[in-house]
N, C-alpha and C. Protein backbone atom coordinates (compact mmCIF):
# COMPACT_ATOMS: atom_id res chain seq x y z
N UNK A 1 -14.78 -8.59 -8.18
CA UNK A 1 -13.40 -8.23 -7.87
C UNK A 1 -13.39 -7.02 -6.95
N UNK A 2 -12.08 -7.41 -6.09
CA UNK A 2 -12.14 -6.08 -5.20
C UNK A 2 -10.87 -5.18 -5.23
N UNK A 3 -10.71 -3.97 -4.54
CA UNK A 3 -9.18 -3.43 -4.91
C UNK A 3 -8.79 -2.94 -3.22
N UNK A 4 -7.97 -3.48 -3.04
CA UNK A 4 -7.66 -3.40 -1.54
C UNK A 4 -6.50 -1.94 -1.55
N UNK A 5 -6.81 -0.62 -1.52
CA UNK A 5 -6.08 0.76 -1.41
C UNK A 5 -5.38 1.06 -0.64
N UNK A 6 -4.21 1.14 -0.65
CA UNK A 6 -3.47 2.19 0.43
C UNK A 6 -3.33 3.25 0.06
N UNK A 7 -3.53 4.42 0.49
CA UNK A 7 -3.26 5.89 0.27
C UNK A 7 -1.58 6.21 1.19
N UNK A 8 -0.47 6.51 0.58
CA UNK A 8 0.13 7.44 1.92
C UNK A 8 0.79 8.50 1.81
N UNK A 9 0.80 9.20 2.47
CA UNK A 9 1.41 10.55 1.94
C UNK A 9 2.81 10.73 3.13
N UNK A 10 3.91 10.69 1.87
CA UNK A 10 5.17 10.33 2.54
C UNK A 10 6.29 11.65 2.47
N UNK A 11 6.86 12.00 3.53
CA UNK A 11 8.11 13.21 3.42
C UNK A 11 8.37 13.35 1.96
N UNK A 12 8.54 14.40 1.66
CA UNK A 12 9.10 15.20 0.38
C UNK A 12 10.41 14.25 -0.24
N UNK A 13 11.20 14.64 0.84
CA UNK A 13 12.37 14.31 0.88
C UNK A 13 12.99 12.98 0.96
N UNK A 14 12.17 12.06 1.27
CA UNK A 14 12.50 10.46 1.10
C UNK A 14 11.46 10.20 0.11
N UNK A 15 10.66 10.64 -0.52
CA UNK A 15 9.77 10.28 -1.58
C UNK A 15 10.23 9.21 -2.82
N UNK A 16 11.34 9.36 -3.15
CA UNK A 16 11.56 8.82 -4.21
C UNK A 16 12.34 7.59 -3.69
N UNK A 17 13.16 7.52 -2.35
CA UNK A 17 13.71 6.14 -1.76
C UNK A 17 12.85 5.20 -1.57
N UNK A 18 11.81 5.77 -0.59
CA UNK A 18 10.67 4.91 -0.50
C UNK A 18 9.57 4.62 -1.28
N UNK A 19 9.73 5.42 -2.64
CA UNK A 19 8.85 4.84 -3.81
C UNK A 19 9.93 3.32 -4.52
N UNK A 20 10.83 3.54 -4.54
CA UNK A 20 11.98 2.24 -4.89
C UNK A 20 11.99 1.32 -4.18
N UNK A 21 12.05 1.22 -2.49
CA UNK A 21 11.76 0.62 -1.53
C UNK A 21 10.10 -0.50 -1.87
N UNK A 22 9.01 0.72 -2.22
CA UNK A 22 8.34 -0.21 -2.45
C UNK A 22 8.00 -1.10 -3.73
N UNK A 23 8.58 -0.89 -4.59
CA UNK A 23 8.73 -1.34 -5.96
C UNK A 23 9.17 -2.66 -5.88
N UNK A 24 10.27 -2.48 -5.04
CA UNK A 24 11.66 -3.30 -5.16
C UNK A 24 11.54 -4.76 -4.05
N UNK A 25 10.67 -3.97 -2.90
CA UNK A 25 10.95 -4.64 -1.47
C UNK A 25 9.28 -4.73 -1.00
N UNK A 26 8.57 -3.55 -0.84
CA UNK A 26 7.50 -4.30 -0.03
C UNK A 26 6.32 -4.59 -1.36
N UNK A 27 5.69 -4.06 -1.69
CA UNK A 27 5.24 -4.48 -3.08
C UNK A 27 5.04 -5.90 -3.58
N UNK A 28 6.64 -6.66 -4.14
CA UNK A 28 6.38 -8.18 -4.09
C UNK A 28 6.09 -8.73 -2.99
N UNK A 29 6.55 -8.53 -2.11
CA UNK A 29 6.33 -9.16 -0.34
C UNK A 29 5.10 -9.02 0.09
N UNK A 30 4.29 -8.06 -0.40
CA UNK A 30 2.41 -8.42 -0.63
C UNK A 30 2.49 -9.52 -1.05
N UNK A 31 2.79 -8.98 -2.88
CA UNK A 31 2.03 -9.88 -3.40
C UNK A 31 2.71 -11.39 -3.28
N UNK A 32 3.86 -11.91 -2.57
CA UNK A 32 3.90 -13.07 -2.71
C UNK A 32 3.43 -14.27 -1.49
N UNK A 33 2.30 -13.09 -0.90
CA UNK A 33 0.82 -13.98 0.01
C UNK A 33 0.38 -14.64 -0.80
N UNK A 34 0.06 -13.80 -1.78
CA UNK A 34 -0.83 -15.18 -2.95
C UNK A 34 -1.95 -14.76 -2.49
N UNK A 35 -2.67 -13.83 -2.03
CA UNK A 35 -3.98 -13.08 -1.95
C UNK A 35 -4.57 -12.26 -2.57
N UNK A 36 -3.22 -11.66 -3.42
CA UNK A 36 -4.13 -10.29 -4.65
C UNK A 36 -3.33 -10.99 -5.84
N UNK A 37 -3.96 -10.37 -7.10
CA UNK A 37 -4.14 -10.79 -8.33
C UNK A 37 -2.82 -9.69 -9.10
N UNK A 38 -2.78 -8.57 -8.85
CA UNK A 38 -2.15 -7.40 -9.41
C UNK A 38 -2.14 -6.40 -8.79
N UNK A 39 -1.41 -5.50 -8.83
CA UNK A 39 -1.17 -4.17 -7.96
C UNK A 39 -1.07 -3.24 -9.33
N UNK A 40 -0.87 -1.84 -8.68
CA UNK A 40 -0.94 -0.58 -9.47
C UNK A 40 -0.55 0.01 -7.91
N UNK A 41 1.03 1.34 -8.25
CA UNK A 41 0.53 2.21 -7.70
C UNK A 41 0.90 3.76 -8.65
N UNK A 42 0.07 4.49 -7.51
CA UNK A 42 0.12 5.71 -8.65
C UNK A 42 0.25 6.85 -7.31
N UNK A 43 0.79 8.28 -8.13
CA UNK A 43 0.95 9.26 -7.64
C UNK A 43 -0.51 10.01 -7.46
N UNK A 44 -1.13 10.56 -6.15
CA UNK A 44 -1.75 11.53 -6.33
C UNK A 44 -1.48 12.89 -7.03
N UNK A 45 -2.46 13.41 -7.85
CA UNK A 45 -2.18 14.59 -8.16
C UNK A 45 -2.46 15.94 -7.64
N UNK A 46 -4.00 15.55 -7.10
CA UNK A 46 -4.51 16.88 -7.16
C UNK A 46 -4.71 17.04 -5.34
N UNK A 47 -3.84 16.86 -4.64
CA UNK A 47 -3.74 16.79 -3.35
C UNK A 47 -3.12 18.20 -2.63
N UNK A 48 -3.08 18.59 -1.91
CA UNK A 48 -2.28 20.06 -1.59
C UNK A 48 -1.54 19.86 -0.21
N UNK A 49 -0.73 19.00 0.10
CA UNK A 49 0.02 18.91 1.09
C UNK A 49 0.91 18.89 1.35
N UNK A 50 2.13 18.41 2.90
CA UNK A 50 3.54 18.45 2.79
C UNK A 50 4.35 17.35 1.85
N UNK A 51 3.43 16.62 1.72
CA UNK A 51 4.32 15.24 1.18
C UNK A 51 4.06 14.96 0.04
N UNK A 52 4.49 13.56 -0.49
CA UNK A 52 3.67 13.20 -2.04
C UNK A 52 2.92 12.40 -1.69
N UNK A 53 1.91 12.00 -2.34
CA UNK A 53 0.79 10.95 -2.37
C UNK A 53 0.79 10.20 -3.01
N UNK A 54 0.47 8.89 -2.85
CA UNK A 54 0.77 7.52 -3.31
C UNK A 54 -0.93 6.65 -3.21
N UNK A 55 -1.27 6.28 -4.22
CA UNK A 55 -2.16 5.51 -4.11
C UNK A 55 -1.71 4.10 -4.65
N UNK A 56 -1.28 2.83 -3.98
CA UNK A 56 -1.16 1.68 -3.84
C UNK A 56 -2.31 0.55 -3.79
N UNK A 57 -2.38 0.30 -4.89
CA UNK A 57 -3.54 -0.64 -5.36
C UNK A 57 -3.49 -2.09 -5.37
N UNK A 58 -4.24 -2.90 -4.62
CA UNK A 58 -3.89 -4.33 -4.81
C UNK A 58 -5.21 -5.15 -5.41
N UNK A 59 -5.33 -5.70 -6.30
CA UNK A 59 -6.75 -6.80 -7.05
C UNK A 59 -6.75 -8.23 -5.85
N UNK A 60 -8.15 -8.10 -5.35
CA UNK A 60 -8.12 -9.56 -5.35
C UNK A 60 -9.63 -10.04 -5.35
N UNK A 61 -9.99 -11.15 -5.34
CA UNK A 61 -11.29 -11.84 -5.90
C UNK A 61 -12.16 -11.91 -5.01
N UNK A 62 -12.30 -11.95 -3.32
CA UNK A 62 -13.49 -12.37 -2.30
C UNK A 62 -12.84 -11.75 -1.31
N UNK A 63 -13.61 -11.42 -0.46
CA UNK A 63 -13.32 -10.77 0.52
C UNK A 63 -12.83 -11.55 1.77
N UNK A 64 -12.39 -13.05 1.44
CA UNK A 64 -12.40 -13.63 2.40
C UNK A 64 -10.78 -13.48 2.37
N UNK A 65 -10.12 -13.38 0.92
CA UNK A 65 -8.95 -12.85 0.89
C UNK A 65 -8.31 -11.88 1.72
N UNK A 66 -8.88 -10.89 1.53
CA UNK A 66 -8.41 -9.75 2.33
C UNK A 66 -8.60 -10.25 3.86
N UNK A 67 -9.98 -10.24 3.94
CA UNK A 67 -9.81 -10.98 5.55
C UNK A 67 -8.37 -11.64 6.21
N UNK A 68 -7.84 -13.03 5.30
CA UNK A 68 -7.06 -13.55 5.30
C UNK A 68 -5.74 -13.06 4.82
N UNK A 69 -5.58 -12.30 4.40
CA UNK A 69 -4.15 -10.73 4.37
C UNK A 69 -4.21 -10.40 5.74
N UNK A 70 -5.28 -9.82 6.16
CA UNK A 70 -5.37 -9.08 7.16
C UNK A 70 -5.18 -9.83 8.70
N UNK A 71 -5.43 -10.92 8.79
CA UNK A 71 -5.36 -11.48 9.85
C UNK A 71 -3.83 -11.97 9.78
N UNK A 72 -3.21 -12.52 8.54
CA UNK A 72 -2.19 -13.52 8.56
C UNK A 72 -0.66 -12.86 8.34
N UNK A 73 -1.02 -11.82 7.31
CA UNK A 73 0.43 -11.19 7.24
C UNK A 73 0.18 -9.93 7.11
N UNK A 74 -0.76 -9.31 6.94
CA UNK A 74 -0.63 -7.86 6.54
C UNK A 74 -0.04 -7.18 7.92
N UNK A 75 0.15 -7.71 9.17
CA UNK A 75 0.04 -6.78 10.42
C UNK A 75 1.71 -7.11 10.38
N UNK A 76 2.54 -7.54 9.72
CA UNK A 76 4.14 -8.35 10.00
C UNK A 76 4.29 -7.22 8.82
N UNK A 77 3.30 -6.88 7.39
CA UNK A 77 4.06 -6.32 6.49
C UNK A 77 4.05 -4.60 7.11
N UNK A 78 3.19 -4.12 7.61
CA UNK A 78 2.89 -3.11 8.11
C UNK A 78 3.71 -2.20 8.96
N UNK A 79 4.53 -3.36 9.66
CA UNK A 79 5.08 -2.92 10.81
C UNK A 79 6.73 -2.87 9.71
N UNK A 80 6.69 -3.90 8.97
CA UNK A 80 8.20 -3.33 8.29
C UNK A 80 8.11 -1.85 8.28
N UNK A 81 6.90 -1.58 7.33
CA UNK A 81 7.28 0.17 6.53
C UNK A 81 7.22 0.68 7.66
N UNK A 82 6.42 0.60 9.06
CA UNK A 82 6.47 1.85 9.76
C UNK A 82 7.44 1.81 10.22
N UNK A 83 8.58 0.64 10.75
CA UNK A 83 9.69 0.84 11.70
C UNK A 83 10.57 1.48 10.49
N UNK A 84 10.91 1.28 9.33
CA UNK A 84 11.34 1.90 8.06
C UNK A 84 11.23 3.83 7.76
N UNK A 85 10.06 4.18 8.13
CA UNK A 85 9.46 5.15 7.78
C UNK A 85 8.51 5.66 9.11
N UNK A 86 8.82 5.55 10.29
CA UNK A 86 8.23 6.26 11.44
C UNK A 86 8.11 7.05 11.67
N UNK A 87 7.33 8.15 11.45
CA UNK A 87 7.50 9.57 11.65
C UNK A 87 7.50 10.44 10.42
N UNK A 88 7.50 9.54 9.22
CA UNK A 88 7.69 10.17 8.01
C UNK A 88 6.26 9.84 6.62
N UNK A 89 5.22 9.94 7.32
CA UNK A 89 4.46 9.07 6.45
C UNK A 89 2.92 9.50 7.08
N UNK A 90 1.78 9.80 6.76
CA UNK A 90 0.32 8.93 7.42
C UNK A 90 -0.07 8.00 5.58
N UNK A 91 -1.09 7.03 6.30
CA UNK A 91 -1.67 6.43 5.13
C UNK A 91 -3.10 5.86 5.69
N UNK A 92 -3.99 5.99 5.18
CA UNK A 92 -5.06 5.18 5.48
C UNK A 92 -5.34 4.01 4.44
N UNK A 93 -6.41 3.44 4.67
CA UNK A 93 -7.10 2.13 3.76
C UNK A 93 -8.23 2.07 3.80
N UNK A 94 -8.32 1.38 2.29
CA UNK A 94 -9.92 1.71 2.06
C UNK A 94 -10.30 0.33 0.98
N UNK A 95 -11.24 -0.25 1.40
CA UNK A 95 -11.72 -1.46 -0.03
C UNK A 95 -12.50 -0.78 -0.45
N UNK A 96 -12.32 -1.09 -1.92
CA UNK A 96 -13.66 -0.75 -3.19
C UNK A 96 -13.73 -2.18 -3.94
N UNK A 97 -15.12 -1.70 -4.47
CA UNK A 97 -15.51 -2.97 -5.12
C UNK A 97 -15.69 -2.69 -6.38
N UNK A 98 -15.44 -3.19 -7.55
CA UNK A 98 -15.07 -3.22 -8.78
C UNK A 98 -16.91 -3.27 -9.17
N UNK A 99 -17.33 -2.40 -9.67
CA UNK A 99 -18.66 -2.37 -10.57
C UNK A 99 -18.66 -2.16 -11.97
């Protein structure tokens, strides 16, 4: 199993819209690719910056999955949040592998 991460660290001040936003709106719209298994996200804690931190977690089983996120919809879901949140946000990504 693998866990496909988004990290992002989002304005102070829209923090809590766009934590609802993704709950509500982009969140299922992952998961209803049918490529990950379960999500988790969680607040960073021990971070020292302008914004809050968000670690956004997605499960899925082979990497051919993600491949296939990545080629097919992840670049359509991507562009929602940034035209949403432009200017108000960085996030990187990262796969880990479940040991």
């Amino acid at each position: 199993m693998y866990i496909y991460n988004v990290t992002v660290s989002i304005d102070k001040q829209i923090a809590q819209e766009w934590l609802q936003w993704m709950k509500t709106i982009h969140i299922p719209d992952v998961l209803k690719t049918g490529y990950f298994k379960e999500n988790k996200i969680c607040k960073v804690l021990n971070v020292n910056d302008e914004g809050e931190t968000f670690s956004i977690q997605y499960t899925f089983e082979s990497m051919a999955d993600i491949e296939a996120y990545q080629k097919h919809d992840g670049p359509r879901l991507q562009v929602e949040h940034t035209q949403r949140y432009e200017g108000k946000y960085v996030a990187f990504r990262t796969l880990l592998e479940i040991v």
